[in-house]
C-alpha atoms as a PDB file:
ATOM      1  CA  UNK A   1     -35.314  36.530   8.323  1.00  0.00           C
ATOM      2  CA  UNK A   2     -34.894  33.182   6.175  1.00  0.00           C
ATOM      3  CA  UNK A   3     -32.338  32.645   3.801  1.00  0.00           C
ATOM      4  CA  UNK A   4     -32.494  32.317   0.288  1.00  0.00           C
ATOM      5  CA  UNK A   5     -30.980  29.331  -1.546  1.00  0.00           C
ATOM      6  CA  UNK A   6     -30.200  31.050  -4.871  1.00  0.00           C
ATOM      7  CA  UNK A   7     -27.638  33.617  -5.380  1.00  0.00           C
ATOM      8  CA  UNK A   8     -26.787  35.960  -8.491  1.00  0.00           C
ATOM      9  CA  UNK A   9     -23.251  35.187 -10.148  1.00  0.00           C
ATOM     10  CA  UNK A  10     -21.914  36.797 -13.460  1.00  0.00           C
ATOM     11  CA  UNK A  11     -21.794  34.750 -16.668  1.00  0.00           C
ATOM     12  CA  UNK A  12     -19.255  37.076 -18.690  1.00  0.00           C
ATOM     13  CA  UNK A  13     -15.518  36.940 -17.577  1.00  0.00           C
ATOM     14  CA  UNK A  14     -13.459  39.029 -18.817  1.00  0.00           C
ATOM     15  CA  UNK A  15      -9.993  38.295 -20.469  1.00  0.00           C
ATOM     16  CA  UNK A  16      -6.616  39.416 -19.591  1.00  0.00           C
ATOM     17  CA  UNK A  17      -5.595  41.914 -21.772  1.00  0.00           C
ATOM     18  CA  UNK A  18      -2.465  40.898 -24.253  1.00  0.00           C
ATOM     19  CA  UNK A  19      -2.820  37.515 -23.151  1.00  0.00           C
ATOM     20  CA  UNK A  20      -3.123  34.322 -25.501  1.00  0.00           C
ATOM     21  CA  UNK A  21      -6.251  32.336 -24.589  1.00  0.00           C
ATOM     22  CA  UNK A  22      -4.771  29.353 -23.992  1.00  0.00           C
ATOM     23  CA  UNK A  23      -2.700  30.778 -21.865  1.00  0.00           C
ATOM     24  CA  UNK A  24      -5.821  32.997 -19.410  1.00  0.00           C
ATOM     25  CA  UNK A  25      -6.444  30.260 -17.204  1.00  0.00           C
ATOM     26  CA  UNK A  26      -9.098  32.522 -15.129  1.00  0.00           C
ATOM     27  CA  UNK A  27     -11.379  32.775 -18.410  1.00  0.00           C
ATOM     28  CA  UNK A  28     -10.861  29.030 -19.568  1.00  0.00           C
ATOM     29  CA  UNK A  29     -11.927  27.839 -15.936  1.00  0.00           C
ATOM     30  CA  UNK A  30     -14.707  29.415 -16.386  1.00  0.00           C
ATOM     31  CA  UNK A  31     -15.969  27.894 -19.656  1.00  0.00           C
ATOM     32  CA  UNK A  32     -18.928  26.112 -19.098  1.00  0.00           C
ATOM     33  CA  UNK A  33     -21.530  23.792 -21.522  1.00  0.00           C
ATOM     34  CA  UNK A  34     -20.306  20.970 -24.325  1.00  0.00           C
ATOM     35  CA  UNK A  35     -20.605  23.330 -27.034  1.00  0.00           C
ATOM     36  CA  UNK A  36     -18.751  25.872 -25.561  1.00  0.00           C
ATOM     37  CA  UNK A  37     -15.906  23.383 -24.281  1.00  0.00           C
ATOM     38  CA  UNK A  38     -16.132  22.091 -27.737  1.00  0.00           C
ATOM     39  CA  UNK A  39     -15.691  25.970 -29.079  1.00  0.00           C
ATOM     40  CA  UNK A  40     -13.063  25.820 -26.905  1.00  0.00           C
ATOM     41  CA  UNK A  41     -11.103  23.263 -27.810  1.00  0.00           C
ATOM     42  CA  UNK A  42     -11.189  24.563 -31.123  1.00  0.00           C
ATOM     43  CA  UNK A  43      -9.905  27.532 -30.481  1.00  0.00           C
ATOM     44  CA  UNK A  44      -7.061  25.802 -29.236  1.00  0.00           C
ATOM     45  CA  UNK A  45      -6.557  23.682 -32.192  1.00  0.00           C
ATOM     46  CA  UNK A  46      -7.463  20.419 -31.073  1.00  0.00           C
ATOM     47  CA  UNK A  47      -8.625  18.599 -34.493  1.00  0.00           C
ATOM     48  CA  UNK A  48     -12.880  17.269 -34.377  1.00  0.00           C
ATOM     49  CA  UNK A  49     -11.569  13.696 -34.109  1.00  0.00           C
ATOM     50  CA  UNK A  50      -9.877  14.607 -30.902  1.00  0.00           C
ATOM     51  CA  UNK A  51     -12.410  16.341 -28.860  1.00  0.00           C
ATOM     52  CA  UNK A  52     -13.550  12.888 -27.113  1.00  0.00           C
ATOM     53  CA  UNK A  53     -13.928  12.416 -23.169  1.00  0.00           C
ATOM     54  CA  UNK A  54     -10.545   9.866 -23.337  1.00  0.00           C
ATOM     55  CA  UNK A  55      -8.253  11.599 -25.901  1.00  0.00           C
ATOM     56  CA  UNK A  56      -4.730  11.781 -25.300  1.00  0.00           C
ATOM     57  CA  UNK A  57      -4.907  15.614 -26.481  1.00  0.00           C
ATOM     58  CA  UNK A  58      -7.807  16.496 -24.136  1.00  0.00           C
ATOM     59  CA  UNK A  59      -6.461  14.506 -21.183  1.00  0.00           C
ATOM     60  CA  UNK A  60      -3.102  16.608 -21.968  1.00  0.00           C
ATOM     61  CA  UNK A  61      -5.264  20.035 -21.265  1.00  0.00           C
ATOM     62  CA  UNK A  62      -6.119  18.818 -18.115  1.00  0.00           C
ATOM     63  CA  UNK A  63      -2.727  17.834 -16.935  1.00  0.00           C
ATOM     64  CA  UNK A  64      -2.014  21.445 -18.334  1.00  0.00           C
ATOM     65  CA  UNK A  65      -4.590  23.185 -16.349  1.00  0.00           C
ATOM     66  CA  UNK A  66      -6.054  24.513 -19.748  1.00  0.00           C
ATOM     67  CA  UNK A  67      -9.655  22.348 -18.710  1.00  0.00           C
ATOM     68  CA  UNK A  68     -10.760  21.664 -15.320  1.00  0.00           C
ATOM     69  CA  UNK A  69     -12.837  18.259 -14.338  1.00  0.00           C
ATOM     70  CA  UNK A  70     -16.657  19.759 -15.103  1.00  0.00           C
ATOM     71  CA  UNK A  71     -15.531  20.813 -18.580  1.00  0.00           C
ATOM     72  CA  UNK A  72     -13.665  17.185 -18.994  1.00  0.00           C
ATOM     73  CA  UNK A  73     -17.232  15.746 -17.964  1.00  0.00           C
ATOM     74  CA  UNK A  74     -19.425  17.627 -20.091  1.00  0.00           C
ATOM     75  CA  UNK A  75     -17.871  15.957 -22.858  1.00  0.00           C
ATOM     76  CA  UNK A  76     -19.489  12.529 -22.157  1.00  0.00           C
ATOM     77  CA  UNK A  77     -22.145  13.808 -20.313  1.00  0.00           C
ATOM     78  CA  UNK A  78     -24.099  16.626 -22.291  1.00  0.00           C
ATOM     79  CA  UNK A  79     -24.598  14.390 -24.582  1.00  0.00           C
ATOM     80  CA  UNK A  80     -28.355  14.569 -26.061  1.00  0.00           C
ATOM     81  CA  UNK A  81     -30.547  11.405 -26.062  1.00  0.00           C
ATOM     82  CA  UNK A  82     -31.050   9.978 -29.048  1.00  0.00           C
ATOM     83  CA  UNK A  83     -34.585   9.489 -28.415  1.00  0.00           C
ATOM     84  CA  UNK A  84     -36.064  12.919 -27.033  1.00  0.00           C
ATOM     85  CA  UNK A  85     -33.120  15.083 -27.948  1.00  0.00           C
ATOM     86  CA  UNK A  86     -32.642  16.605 -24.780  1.00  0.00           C
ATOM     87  CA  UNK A  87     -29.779  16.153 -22.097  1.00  0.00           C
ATOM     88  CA  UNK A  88     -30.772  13.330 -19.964  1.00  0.00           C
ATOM     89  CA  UNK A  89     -28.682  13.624 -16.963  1.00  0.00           C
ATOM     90  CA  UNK A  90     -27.403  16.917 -14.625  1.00  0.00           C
ATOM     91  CA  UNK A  91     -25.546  17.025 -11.573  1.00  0.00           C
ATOM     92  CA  UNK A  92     -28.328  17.327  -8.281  1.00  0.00           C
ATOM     93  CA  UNK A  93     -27.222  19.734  -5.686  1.00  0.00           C
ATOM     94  CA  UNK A  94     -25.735  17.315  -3.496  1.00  0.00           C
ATOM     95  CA  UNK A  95     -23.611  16.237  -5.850  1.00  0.00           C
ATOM     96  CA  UNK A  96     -25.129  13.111  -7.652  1.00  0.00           C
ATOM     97  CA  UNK A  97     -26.223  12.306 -10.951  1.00  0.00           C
ATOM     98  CA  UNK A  98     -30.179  12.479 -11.686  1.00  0.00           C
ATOM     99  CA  UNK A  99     -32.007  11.040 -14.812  1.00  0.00           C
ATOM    100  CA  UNK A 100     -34.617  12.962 -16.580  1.00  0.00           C
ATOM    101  CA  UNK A 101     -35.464  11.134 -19.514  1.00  0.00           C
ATOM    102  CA  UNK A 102     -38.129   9.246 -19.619  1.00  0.00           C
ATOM    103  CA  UNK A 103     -37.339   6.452 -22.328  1.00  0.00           C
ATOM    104  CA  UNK A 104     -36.045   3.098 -20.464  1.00  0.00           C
ATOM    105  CA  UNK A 105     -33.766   2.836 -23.555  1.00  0.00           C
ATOM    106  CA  UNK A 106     -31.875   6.741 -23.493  1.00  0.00           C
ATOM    107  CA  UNK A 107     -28.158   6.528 -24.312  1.00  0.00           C
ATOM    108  CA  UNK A 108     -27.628   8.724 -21.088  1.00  0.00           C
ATOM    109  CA  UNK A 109     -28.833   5.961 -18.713  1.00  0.00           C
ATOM    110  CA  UNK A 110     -26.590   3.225 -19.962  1.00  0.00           C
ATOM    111  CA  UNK A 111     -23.093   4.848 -19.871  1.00  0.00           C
ATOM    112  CA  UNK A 112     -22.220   2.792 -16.395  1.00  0.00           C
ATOM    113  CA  UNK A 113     -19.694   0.241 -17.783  1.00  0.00           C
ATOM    114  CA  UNK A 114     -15.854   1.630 -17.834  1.00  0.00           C
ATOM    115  CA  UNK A 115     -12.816  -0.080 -19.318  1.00  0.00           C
ATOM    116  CA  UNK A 116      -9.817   0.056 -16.812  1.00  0.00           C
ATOM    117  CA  UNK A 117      -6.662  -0.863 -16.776  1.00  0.00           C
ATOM    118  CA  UNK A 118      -5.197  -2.439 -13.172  1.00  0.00           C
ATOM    119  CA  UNK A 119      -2.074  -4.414 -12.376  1.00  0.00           C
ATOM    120  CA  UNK A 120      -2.020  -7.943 -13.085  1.00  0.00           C
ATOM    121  CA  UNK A 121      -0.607  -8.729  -9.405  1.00  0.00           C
ATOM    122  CA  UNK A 122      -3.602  -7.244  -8.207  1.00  0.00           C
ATOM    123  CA  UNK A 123      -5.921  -9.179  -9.928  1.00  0.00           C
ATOM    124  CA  UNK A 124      -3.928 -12.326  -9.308  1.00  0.00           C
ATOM    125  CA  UNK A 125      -4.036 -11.632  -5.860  1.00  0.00           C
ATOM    126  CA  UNK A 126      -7.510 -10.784  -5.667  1.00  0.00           C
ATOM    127  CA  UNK A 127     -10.735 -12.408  -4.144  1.00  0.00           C
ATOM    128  CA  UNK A 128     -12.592 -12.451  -7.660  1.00  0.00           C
ATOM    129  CA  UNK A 129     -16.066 -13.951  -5.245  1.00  0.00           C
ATOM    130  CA  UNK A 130     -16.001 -10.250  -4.141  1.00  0.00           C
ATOM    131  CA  UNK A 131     -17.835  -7.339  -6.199  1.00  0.00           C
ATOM    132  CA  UNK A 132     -15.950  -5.338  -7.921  1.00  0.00           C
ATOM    133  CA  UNK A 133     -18.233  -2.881  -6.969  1.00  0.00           C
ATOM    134  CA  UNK A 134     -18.232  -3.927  -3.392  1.00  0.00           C
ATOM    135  CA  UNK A 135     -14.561  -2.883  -2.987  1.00  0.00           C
ATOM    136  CA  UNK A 136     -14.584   0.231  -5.343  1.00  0.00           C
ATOM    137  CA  UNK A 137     -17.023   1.556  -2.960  1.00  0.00           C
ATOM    138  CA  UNK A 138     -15.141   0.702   0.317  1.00  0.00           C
ATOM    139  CA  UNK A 139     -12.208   2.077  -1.105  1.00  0.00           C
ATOM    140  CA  UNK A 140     -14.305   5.358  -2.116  1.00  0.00           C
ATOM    141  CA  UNK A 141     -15.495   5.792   1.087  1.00  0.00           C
ATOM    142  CA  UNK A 142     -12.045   4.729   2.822  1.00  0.00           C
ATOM    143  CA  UNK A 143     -10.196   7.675   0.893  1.00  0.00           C
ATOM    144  CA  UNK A 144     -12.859   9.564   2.110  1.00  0.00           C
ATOM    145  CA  UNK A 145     -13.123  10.476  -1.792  1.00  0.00           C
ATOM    146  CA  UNK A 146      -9.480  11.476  -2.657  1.00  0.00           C
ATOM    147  CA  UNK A 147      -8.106   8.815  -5.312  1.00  0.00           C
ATOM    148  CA  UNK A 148      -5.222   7.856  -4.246  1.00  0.00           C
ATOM    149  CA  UNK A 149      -1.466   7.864  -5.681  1.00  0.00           C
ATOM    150  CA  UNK A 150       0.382   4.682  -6.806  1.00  0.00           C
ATOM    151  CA  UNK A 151       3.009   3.619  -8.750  1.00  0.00           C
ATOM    152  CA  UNK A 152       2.222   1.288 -11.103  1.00  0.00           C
ATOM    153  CA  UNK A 153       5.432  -0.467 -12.523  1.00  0.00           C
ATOM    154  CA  UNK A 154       3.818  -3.296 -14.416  1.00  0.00           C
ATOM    155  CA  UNK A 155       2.179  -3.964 -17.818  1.00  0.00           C
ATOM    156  CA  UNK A 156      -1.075  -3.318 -16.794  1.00  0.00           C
ATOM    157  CA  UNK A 157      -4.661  -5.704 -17.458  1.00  0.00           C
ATOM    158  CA  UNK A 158      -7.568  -4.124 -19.120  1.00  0.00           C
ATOM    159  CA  UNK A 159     -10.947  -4.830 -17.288  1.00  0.00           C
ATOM    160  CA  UNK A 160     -14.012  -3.801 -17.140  1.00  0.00           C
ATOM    161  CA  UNK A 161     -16.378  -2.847 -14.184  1.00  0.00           C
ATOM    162  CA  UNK A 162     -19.608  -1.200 -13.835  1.00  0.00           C
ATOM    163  CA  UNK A 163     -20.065   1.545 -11.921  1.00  0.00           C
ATOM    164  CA  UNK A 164     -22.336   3.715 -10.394  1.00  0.00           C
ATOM    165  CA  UNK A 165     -23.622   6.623 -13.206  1.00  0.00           C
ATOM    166  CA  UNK A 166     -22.581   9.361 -10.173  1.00  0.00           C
ATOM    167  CA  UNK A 167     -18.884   7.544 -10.034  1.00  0.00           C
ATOM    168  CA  UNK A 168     -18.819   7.536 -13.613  1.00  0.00           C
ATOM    169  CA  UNK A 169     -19.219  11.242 -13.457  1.00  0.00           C
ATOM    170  CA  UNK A 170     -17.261  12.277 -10.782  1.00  0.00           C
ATOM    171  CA  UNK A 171     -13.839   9.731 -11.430  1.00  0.00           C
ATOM    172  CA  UNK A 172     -11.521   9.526 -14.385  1.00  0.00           C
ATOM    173  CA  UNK A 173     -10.466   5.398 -15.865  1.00  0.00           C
ATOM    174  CA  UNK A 174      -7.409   6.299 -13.561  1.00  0.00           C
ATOM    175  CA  UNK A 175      -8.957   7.518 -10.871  1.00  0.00           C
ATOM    176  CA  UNK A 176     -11.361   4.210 -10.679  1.00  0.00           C
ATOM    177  CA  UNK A 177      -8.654   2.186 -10.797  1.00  0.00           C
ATOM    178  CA  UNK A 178      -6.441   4.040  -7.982  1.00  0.00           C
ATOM    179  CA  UNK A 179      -9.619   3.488  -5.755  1.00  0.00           C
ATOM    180  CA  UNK A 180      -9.759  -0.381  -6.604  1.00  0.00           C
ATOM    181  CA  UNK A 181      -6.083  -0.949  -6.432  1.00  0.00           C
ATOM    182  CA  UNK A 182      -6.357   0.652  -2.664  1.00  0.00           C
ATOM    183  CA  UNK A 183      -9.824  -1.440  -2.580  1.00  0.00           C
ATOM    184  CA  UNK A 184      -7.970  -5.095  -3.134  1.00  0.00           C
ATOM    185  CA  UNK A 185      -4.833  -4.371  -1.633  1.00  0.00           C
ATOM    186  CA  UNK A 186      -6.453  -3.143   1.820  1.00  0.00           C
ATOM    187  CA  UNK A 187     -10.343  -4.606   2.004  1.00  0.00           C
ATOM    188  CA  UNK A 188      -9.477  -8.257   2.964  1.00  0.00           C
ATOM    189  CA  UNK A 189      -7.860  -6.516   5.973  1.00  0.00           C
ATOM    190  CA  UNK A 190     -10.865  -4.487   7.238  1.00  0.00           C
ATOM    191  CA  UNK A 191     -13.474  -6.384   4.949  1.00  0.00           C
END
């Protein structure tokens, strides 16, 4: 007997009774689609101007628990091209970031440059002949995916790198530059 690859899941959640919605954190994990993350974040008061992928406000619901990282993402992601009007990118099931849109020039296909911030002993330090890219996906694959944690005492240096449309999705600004930070400070040991 074979195996089948689909399986049936509800898409109505119910909500706890006498409970605030901001506060049922089983029905707002569950919350899925921009418009409805946008619905969302209405309902919780957070002004149109606000509802961006980098706001302080939204990146305060996620430190809150109130969104999780898939809602965060469909807020740059779902975003229709402006050529065919449909969504241009989805998540494959093994976890990567496919294209459908057939226009060389869609909006969706060219969201692969992000501004970071990293510390400027790092970059002083640094081997700028390597690829940024290079070492962001050493240090990736050396943290076996898990950004890792560090304190960051100084006045940071904005930068930008370009990055792989899957990295973009899965990895906050932060996130990237956790992974490079670990990237410069330990690849010219193993590199």
């Amino acid at each position: 007997m074979s195996k089948s690859n689909l399986s049936c899941k509800s898409n109505v959640y119910l909500r706890q009774s006498g409970t605030r919605l901001p506060d049922d954190l089983q029905f707002l994990r569950r919350v899925r689609g921009r418009k409805a993350v946008y619905k969302l974040l209405e309902l919780m008061h957070v002004p149109p101007p606000n509802r961006r992928y980098e706001d302080p406000e939204v990146r305060k619901l996620i430190r809150q628990g109130r969104l999780n990282k898939v809602q965060h993402n469909s807020l740059k992601w779902e975003q229709p091209c402006q050529r065919c009007n449909m969504i241009p990118s989805g998540m494959k099931f093994d976890g990567t970031i496919e294209f459908r849109c057939d226009f060389d020039d869609c909006t969706g296909k060219t969201l692969t440059a992000r501004s970071i911030q990293l510390p400027r002993s790092v970059i002083s330090q640094t081997n700028l002949r390597v690829a940024f890219e290079e070492v962001l996906a050493w240090a990736i694959e050396d943290c076996h995916g898990v950004p890792p944690h560090y304190a960051n005492d100084e006045h940071p240096t904005m930068t930008t790198v370009r990055v792989d449309p899957t990295i973009d999705w899965l990895y906050s600004a932060d996130e990237i530059s956790a992974f490079l930070v670990h990237g410069f400070l330990n690849y010219k040991k193993e590199g």
